[in-house]
N, C-alpha and C. Protein backbone atom coordinates (compact mmCIF):
# COMPACT_ATOMS: atom_id res chain seq x y z
N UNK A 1 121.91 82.40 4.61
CA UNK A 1 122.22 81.48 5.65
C UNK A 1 121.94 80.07 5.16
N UNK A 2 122.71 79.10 5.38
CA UNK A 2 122.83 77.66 5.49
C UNK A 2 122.03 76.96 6.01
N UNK A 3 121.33 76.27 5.52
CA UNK A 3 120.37 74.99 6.36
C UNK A 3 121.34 74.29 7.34
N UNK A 4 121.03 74.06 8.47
CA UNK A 4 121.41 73.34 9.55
C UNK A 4 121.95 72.32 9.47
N UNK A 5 122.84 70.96 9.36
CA UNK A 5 123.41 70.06 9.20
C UNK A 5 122.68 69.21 9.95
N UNK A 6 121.66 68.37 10.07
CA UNK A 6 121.01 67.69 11.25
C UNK A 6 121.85 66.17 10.62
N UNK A 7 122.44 65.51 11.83
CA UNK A 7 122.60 64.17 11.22
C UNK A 7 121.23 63.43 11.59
N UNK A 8 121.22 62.42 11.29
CA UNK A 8 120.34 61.48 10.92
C UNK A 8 119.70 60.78 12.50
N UNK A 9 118.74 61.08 13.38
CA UNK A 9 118.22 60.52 14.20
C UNK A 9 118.92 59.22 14.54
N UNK A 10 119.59 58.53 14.06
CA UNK A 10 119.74 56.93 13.96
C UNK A 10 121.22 56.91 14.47
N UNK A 11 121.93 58.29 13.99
CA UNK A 11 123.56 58.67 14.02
C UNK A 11 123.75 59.04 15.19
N UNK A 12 122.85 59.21 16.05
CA UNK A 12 122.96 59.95 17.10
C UNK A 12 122.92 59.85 18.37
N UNK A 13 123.73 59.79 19.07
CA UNK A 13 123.18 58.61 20.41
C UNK A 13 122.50 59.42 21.41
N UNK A 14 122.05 58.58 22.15
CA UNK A 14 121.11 58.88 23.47
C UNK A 14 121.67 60.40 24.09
N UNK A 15 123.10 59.79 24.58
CA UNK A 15 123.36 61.06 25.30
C UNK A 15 123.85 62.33 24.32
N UNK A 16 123.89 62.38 23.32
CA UNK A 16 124.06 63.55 22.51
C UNK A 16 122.88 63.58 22.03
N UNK A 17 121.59 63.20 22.26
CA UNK A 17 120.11 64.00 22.32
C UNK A 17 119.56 64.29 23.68
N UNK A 18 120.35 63.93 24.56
CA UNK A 18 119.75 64.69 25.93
C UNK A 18 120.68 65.82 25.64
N UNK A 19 121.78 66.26 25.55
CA UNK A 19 122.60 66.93 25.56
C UNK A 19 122.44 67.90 25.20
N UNK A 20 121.60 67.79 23.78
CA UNK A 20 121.16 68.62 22.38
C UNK A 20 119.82 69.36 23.21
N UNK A 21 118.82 68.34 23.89
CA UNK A 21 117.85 68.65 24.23
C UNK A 21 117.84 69.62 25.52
N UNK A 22 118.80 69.67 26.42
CA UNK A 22 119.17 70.00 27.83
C UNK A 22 119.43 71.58 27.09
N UNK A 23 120.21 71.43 26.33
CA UNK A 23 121.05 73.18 25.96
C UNK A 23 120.31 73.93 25.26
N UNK A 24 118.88 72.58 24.35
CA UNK A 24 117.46 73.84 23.99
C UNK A 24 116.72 74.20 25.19
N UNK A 25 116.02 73.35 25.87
CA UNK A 25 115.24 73.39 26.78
C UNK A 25 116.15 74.80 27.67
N UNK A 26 117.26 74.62 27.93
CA UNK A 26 117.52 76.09 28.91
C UNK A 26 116.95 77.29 28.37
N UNK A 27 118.23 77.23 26.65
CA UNK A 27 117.84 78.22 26.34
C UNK A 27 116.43 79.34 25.52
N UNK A 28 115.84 78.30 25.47
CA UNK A 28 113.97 78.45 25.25
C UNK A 28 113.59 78.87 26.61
N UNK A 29 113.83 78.32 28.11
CA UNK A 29 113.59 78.71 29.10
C UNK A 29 113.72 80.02 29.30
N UNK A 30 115.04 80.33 29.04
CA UNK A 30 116.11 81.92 29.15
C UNK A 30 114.79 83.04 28.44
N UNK A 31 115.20 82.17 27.51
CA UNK A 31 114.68 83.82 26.61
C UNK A 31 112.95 84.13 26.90
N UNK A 32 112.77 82.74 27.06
CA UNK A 32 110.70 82.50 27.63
C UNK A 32 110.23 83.39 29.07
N UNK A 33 111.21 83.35 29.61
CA UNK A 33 111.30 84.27 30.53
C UNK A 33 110.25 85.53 30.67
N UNK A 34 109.42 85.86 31.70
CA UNK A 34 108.74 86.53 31.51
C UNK A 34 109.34 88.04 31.17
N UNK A 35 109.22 88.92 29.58
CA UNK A 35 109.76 90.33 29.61
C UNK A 35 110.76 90.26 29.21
N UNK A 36 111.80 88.80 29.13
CA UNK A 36 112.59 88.77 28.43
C UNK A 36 113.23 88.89 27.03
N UNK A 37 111.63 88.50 25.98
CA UNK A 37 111.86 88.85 24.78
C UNK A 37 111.88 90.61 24.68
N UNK A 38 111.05 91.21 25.24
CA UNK A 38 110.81 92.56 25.09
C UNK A 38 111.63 93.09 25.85
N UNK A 39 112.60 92.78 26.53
CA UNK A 39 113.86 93.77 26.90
C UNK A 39 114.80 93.42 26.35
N UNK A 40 115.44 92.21 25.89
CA UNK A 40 116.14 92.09 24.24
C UNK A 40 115.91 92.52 23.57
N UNK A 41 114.46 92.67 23.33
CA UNK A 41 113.93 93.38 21.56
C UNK A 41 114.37 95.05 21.84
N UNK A 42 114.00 95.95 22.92
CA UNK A 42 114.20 96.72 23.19
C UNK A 42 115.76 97.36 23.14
N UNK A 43 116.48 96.19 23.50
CA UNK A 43 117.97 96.70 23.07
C UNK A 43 118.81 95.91 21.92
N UNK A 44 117.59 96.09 21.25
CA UNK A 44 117.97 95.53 20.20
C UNK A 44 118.78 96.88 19.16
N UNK A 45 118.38 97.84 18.90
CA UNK A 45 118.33 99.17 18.46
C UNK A 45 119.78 99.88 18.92
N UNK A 46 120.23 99.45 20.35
CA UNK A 46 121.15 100.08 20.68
C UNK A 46 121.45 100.18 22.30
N UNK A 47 122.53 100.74 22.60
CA UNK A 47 122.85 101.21 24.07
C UNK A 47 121.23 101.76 24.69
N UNK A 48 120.98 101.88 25.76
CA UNK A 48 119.93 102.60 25.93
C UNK A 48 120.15 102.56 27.44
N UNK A 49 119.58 103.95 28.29
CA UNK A 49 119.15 104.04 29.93
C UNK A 49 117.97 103.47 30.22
N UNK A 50 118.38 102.65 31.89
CA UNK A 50 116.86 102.36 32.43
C UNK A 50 115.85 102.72 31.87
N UNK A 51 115.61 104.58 31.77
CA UNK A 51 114.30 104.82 31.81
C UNK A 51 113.86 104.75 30.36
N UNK A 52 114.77 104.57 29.46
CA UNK A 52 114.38 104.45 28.04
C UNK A 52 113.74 102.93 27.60
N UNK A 53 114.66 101.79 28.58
CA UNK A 53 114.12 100.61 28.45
C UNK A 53 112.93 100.31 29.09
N UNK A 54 112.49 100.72 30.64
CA UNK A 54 111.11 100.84 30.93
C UNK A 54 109.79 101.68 30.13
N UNK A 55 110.40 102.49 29.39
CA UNK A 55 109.51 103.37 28.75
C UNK A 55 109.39 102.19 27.58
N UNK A 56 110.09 101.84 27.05
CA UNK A 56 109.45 100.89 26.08
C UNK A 56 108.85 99.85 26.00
N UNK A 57 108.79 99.68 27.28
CA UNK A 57 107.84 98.22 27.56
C UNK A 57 106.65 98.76 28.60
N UNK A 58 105.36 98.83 28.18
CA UNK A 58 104.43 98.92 28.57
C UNK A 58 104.16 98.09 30.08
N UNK A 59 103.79 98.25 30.92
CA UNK A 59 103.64 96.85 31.79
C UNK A 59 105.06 96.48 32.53
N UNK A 60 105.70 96.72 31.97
CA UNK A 60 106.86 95.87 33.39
C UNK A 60 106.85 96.97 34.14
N UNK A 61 107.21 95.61 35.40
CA UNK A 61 107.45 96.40 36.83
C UNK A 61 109.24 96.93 37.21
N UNK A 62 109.25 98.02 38.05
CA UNK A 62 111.08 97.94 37.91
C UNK A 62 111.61 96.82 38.80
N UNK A 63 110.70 96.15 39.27
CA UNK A 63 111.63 95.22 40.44
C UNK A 63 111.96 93.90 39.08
N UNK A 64 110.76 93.45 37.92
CA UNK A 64 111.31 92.55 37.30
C UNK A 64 112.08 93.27 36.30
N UNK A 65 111.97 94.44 35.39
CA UNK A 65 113.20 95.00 34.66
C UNK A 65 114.44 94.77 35.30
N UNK A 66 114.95 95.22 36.18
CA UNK A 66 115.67 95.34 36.97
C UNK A 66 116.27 93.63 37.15
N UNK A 67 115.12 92.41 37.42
CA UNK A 67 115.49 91.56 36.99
C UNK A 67 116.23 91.26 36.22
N UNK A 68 115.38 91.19 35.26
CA UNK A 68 115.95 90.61 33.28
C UNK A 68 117.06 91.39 33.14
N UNK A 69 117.46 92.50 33.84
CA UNK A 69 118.87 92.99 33.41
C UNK A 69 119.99 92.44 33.81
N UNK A 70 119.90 92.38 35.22
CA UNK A 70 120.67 91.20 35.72
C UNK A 70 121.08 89.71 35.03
N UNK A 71 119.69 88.84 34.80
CA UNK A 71 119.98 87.78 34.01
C UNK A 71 120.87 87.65 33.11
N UNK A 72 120.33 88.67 31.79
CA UNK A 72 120.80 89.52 31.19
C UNK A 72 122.39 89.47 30.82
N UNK A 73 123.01 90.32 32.09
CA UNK A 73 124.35 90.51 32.47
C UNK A 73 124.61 89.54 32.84
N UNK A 74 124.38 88.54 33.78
CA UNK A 74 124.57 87.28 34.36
C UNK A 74 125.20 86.49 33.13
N UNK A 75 124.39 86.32 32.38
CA UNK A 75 124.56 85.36 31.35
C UNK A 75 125.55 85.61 30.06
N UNK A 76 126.17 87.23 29.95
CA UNK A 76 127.39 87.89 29.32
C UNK A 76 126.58 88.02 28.35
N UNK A 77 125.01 88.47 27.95
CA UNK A 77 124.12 88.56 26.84
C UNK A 77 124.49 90.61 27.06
N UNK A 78 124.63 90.79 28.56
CA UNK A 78 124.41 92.60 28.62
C UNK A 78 125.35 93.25 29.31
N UNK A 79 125.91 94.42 28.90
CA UNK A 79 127.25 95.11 29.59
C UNK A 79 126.36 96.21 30.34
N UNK A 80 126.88 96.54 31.20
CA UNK A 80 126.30 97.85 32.46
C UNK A 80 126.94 98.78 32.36
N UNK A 81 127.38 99.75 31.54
CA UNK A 81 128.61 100.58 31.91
C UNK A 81 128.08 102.18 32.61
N UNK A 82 128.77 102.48 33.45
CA UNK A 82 128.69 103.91 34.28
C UNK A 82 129.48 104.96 33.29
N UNK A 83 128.49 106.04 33.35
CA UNK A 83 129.05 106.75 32.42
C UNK A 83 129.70 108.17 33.80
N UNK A 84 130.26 108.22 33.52
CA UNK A 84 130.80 109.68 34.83
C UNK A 84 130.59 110.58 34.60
N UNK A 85 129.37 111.67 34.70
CA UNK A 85 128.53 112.57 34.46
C UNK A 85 127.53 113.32 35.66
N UNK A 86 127.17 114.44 35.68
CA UNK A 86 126.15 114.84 36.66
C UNK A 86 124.95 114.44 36.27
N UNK A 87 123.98 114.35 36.26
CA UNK A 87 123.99 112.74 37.37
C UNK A 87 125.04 111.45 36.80
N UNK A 88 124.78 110.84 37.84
CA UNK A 88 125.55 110.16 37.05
C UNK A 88 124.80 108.68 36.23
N UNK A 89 125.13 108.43 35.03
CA UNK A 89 124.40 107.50 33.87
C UNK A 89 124.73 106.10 34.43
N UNK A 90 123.93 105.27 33.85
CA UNK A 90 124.06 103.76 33.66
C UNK A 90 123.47 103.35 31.87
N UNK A 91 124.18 103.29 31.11
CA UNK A 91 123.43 102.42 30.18
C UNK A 91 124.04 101.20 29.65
N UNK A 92 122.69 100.13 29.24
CA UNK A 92 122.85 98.83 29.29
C UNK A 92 123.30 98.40 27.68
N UNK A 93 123.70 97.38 27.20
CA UNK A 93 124.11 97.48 25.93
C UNK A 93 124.12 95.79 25.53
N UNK A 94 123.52 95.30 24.49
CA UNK A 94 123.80 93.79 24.60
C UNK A 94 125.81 93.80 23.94
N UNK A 95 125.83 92.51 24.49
CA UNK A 95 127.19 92.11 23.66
C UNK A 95 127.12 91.72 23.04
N UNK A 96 127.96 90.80 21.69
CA UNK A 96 128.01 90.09 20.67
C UNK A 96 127.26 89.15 21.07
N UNK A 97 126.81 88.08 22.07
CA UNK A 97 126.81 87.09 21.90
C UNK A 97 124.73 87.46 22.23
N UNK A 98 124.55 88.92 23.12
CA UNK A 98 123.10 89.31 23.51
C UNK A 98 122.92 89.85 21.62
N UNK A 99 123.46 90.49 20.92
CA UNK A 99 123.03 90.82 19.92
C UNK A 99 123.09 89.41 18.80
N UNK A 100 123.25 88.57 19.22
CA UNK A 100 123.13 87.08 18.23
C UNK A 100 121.92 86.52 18.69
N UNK A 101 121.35 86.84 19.38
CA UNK A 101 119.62 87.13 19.73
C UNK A 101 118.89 87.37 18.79
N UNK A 102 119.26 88.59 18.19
CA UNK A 102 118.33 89.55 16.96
C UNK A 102 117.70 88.53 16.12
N UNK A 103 118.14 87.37 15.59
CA UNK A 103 117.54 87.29 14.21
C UNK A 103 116.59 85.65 14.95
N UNK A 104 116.88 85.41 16.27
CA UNK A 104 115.88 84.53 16.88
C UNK A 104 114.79 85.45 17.43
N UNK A 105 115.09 86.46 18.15
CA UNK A 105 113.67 87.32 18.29
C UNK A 105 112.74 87.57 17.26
N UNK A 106 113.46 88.12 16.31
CA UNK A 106 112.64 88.69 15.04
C UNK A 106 112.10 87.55 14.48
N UNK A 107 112.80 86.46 14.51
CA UNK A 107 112.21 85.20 13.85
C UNK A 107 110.94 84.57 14.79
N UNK A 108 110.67 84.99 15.77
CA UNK A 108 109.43 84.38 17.03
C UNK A 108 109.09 85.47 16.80
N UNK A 109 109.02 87.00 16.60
CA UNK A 109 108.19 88.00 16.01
C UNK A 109 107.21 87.56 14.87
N UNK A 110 108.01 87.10 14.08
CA UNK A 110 107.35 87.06 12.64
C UNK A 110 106.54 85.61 12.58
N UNK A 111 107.19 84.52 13.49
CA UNK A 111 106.36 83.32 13.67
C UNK A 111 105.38 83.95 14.28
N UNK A 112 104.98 84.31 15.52
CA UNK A 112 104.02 85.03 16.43
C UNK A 112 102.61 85.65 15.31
N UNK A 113 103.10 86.84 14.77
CA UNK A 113 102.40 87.89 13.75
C UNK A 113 102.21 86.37 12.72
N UNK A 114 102.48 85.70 12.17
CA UNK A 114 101.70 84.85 11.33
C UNK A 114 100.65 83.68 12.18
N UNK A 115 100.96 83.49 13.22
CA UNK A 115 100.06 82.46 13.56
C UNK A 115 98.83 83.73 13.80
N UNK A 116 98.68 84.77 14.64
CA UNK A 116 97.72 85.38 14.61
C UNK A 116 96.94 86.27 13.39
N UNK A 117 98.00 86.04 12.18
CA UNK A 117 97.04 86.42 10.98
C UNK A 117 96.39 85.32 10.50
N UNK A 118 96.34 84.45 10.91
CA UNK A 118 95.15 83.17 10.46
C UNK A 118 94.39 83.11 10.75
């Protein structure tokens, strides 16, 4: 991967650093979200059912899972699809744009695990 193209602080005007700053600040918000990293990370691996995604997160409640899935979907990061079966299934699945997540999670994983090995 490519180093980032930053132009030059000086090149840059006011309102294309609020602009810049507005579309981090959300999306740092989004993902800061309480349970949010760990139900991304969780479908990170693959399609998976409710009870596979609550089983992997220690601690959440289903009223906020149930949340973050929504968001989730809200935001075109997660697909819901019904599977037509006795019983009948729900599993959740990120999309392209929820699986372009992966390498910012893992990257606040691995920042995370180094600040606490110091």
């Amino acid at each position: 991967m490519s180093e980032p193209n930053h132009q030059s602080c000086r090149s840059v005007s006011e309102k294309e650093v609020q602009h810049i700053c507005t579309n981090f600040h959300n999306a740092i918000e989004f993902i800061g979200k309480r349970w949010m990293g760990a139900v991304i990370f969780s479908l990170m691996e693959g399609s998976k059912r409710y009870h596979e995604i609550i089983a992997a997160i220690p601690g959440i409640s289903d009223r906020l899972l149930t949340e973050r899935l929504r968001d989730l979907e809200s935001e075109g990061l997660l697909t819901k699809k019904m599977i037509a079966a006795s019983p009948k299934r729900v599993e959740y699945e990120l999309t392209p744009a929820g699986k372009d997540l992966e390498e910012v999670i893992n990257t606040l994983i691995k920042w995370a695990k180094n600040r606490t090995d110091t």
